[in-house]
C-alpha atoms as a PDB file:
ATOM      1  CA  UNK A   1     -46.787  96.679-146.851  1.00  0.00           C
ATOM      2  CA  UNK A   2     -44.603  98.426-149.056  1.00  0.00           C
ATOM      3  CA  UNK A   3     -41.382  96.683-150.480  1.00  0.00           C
ATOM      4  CA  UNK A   4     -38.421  97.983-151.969  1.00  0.00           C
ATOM      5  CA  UNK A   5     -36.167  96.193-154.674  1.00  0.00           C
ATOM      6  CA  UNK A   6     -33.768  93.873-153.286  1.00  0.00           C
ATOM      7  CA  UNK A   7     -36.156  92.377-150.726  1.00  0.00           C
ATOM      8  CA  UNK A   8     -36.805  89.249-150.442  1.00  0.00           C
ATOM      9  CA  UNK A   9     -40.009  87.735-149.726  1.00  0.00           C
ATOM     10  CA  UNK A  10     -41.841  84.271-149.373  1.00  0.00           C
ATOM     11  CA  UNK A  11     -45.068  84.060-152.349  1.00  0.00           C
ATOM     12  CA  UNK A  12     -47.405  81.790-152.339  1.00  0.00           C
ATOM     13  CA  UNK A  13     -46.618  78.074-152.505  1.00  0.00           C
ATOM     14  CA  UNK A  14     -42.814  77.198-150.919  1.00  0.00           C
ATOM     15  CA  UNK A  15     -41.411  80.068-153.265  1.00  0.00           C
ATOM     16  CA  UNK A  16     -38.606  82.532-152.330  1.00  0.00           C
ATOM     17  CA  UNK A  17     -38.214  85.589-154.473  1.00  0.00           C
ATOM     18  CA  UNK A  18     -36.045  88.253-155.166  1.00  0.00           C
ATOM     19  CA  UNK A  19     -38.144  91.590-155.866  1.00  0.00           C
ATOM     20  CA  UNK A  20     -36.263  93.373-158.890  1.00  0.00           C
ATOM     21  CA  UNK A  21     -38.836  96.165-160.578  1.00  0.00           C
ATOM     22  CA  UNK A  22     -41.799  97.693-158.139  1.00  0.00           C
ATOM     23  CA  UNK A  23     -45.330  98.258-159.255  1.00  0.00           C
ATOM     24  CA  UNK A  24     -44.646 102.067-160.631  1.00  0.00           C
ATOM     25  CA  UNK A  25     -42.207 100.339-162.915  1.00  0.00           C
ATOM     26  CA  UNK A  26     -43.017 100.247-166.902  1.00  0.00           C
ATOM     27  CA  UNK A  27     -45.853  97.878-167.672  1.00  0.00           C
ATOM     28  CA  UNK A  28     -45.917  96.246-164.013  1.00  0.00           C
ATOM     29  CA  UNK A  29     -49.704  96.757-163.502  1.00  0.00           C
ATOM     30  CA  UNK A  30     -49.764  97.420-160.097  1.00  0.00           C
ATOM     31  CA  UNK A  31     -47.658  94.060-159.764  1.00  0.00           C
ATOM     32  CA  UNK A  32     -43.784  93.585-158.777  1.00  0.00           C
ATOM     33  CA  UNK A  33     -41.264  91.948-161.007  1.00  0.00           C
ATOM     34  CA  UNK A  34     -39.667  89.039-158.991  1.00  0.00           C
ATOM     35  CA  UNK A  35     -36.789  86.118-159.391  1.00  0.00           C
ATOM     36  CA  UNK A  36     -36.359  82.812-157.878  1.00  0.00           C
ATOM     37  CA  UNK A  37     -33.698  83.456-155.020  1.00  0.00           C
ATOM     38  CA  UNK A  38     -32.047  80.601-153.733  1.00  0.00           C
ATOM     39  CA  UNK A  39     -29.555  81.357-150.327  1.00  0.00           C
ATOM     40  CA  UNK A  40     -27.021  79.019-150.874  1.00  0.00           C
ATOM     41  CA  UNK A  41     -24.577  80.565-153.012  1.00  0.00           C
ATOM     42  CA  UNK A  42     -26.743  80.975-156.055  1.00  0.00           C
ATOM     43  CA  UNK A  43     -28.628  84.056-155.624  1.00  0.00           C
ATOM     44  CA  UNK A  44     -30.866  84.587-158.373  1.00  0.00           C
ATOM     45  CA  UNK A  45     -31.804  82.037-160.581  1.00  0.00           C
ATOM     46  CA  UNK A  46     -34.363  81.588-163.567  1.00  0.00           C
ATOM     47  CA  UNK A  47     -36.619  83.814-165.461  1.00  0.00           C
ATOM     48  CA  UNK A  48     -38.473  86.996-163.909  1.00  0.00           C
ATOM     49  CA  UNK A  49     -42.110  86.985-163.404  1.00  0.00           C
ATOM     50  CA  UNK A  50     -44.528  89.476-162.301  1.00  0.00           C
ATOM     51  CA  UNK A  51     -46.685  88.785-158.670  1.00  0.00           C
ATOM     52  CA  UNK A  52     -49.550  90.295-157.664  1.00  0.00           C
ATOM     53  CA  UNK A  53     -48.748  92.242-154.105  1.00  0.00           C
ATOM     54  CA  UNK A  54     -51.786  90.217-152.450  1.00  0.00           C
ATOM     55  CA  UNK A  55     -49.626  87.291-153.733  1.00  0.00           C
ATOM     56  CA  UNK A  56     -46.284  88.210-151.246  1.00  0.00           C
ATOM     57  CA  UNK A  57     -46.508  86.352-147.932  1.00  0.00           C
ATOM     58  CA  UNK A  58     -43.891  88.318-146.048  1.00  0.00           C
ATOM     59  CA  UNK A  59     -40.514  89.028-145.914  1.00  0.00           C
ATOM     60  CA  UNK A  60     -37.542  87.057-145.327  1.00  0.00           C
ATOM     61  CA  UNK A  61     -34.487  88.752-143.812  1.00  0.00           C
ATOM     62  CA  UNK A  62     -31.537  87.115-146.023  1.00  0.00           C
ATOM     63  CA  UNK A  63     -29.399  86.891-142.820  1.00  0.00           C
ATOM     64  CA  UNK A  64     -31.657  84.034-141.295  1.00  0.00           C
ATOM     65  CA  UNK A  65     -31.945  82.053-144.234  1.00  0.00           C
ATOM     66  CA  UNK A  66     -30.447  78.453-143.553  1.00  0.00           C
ATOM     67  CA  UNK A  67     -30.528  75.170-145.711  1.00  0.00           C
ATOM     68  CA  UNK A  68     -32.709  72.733-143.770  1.00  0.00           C
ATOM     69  CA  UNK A  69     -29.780  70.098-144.156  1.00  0.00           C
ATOM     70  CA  UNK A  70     -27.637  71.420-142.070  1.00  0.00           C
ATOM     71  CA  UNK A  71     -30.480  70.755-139.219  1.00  0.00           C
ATOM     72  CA  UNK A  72     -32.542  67.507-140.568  1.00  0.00           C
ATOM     73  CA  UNK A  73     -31.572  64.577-142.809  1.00  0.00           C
ATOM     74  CA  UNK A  74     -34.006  64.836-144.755  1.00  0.00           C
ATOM     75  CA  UNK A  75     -34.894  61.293-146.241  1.00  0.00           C
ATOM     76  CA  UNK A  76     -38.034  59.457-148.407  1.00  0.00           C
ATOM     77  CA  UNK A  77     -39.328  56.360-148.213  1.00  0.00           C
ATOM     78  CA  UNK A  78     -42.314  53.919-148.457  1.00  0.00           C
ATOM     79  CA  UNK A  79     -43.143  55.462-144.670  1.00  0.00           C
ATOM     80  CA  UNK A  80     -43.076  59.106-145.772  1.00  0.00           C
ATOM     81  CA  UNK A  81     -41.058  61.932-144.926  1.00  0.00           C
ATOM     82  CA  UNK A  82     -38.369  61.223-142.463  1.00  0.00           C
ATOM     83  CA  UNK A  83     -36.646  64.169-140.452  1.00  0.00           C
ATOM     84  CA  UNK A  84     -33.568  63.011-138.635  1.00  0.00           C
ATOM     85  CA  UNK A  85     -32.126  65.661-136.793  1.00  0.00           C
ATOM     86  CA  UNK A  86     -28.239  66.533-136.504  1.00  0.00           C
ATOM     87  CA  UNK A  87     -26.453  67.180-133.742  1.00  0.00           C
ATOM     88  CA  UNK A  88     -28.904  67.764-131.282  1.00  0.00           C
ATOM     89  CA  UNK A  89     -28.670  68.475-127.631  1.00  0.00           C
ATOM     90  CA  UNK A  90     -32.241  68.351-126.603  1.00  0.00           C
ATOM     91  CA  UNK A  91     -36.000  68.474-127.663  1.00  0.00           C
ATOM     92  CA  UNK A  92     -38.789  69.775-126.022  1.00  0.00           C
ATOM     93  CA  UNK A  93     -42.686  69.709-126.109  1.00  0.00           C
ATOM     94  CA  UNK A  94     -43.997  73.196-125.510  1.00  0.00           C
ATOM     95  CA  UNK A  95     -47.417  75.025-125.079  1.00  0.00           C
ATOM     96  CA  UNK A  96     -47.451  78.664-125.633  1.00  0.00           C
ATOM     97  CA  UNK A  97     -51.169  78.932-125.230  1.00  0.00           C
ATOM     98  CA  UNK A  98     -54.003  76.344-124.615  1.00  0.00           C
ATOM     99  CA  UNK A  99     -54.410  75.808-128.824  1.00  0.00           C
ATOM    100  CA  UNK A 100     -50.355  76.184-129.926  1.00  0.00           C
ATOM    101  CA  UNK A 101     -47.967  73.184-128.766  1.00  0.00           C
ATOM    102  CA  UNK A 102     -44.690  73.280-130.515  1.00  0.00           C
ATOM    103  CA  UNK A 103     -42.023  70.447-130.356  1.00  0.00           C
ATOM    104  CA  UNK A 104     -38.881  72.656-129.682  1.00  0.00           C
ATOM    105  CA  UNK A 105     -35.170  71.190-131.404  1.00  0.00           C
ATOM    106  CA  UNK A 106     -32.242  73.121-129.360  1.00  0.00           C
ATOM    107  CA  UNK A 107     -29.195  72.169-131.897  1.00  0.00           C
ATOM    108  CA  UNK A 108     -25.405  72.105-130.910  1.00  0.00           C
ATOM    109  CA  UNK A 109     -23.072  75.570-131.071  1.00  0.00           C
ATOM    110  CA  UNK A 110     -21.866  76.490-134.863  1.00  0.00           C
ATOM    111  CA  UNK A 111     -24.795  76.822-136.806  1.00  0.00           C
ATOM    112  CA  UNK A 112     -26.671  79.917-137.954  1.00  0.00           C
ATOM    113  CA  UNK A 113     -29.631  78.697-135.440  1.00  0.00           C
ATOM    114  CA  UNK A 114     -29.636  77.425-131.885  1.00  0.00           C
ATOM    115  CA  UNK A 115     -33.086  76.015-132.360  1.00  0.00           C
ATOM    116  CA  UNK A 116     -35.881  74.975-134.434  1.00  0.00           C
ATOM    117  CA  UNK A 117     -39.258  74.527-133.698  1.00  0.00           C
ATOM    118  CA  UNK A 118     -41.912  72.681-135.575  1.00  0.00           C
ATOM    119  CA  UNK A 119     -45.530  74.565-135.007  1.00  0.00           C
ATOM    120  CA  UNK A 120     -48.253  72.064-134.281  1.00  0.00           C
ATOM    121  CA  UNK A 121     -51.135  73.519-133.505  1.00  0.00           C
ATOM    122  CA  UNK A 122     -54.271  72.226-130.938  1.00  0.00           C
ATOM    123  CA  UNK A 123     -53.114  68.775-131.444  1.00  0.00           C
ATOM    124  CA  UNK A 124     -52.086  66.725-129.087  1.00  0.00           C
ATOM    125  CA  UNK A 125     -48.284  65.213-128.999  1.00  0.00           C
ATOM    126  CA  UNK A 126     -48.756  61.825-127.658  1.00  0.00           C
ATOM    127  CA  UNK A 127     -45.683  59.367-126.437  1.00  0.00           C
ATOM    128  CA  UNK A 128     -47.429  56.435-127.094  1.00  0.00           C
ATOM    129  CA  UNK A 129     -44.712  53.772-126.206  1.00  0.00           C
ATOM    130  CA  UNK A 130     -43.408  56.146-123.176  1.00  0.00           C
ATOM    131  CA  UNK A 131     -40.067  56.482-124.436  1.00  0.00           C
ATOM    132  CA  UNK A 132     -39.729  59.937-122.339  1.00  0.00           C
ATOM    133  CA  UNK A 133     -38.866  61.327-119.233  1.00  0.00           C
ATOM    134  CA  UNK A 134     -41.583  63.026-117.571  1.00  0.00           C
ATOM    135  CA  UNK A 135     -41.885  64.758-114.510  1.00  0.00           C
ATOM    136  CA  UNK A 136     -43.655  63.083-111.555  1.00  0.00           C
ATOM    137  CA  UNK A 137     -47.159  64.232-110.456  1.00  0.00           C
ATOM    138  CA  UNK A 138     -47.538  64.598-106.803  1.00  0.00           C
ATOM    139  CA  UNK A 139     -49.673  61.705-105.077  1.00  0.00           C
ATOM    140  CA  UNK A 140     -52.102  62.594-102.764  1.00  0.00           C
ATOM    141  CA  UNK A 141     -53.176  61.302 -99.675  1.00  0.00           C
ATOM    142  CA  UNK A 142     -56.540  59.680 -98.844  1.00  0.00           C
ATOM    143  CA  UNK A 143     -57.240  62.575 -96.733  1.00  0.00           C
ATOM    144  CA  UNK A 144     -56.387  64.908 -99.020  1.00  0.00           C
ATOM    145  CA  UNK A 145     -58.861  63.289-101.654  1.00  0.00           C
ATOM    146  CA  UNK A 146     -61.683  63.644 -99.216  1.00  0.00           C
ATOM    147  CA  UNK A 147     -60.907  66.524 -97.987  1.00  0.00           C
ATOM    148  CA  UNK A 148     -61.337  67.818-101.629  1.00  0.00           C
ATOM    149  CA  UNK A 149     -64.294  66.161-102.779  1.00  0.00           C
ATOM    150  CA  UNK A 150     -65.593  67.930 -99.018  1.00  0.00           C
ATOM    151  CA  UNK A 151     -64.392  71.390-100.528  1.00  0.00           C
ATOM    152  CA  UNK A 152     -66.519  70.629-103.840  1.00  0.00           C
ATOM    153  CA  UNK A 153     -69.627  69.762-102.345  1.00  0.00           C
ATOM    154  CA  UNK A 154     -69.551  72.772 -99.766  1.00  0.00           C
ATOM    155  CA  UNK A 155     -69.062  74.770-103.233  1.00  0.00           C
ATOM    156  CA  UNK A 156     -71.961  73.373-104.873  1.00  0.00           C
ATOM    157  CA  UNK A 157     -74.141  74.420-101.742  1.00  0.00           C
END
C-alpha cells in the first residue's frame, strides 16, 4: 500500500506514527521517515525515525482516534489489569462466526464512539457464577424426546 505524508499509521509494537518524508526522499532507503503522533492535543512529538514499509501495520484515520479513558478506567493492581467501563448502557456477548466471539460495550450518547468491542477469538466466554440474564431454552416434552431419538434411528437405517 502506498502512503502519502501526513498519514498516519499503526507500526509495529503499540506505536502510532506520523509519516513525514516517503521512501523517494533523500537517503530514505526505500524506508519512510516517521514521528510519534499522539491524538490528544499533542500531535507530533519526539525525534523522527526511519521504518521499513513491511514495518507499517495500517492506517489510522485521525478522525476515529479516541483516548481509551474516556471509555475504561483503566487501573493496576496486584490482580492485573482492571478495565472499568464508563457510562455504559449495555454489554453483549457476540459470535460473528463459529471461531470469533466478541464481548460488545454499547456506551452512552456524547462520545466519539457508541461502542467498543473487545475481539476474543475461539475462546469461550464463560459466566461462571451466573450473574447474567440469559434467554430460556425451550423444554421438551417426553414425547417429543422419543419421538426424536425415533427420527435418529430411522436415519441411521
Amino acid at each position: 500500500m502506498d502512503y502519502k505524508k501526513g498519514d498516519v499509521v499503526k507500526i509495529g509494537g503499540e506505536k502510532i506514527v506520523k509519516i513525514i518524508n516517503l521512501p523517494g526522499a533523500f537517503m530514505s532507503n526505500g524506508s519512510y521517515e516517521v514521528i510519534q503522533w499522539v491524538d490528544n492535543g499533542l500531535g507530533e512529538i519526539g525525534k523522527p525515525f526511519w521504518v521499513k514499509p513491511e514495518k507499517i501495520m495500517y492506517p489510522i484515520k485521525k478522525e476515529m482516534l479516541d483516548d481509551i479513558n474516556r471509555y475504561f478506567e483503566v487501573i493496576w493492581d496486584e490482580d492485573g489489569l482492571n478495565l472499568i467501563p464508563k457510562d455504559f448502557s449495555s454489554i453483549n456477548i457476540e459470535s460473528d462466526r463459529d471461531d470469533f466471539n466478541r464481548i460488545k460495550f454499547t456506551f452512552e450518547e456524547g462520545r466519539k464512539h457508541k461502542t467498543v468491542n473487545i475481539h476474543v477469538g475461539g475462546v469461550s466466554i464463560n459466566d461462571k457464577d451466573k450473574i447474567t440474564t440469559r434467554p430460556k431454552k425451550k423444554k421438551k416434552s417426553k414425547v417429543e424426546k422419543i419421538i426424536n431419538v425415533l427420527k435418529e434411528k430411522e436415519d441411521e437405517v
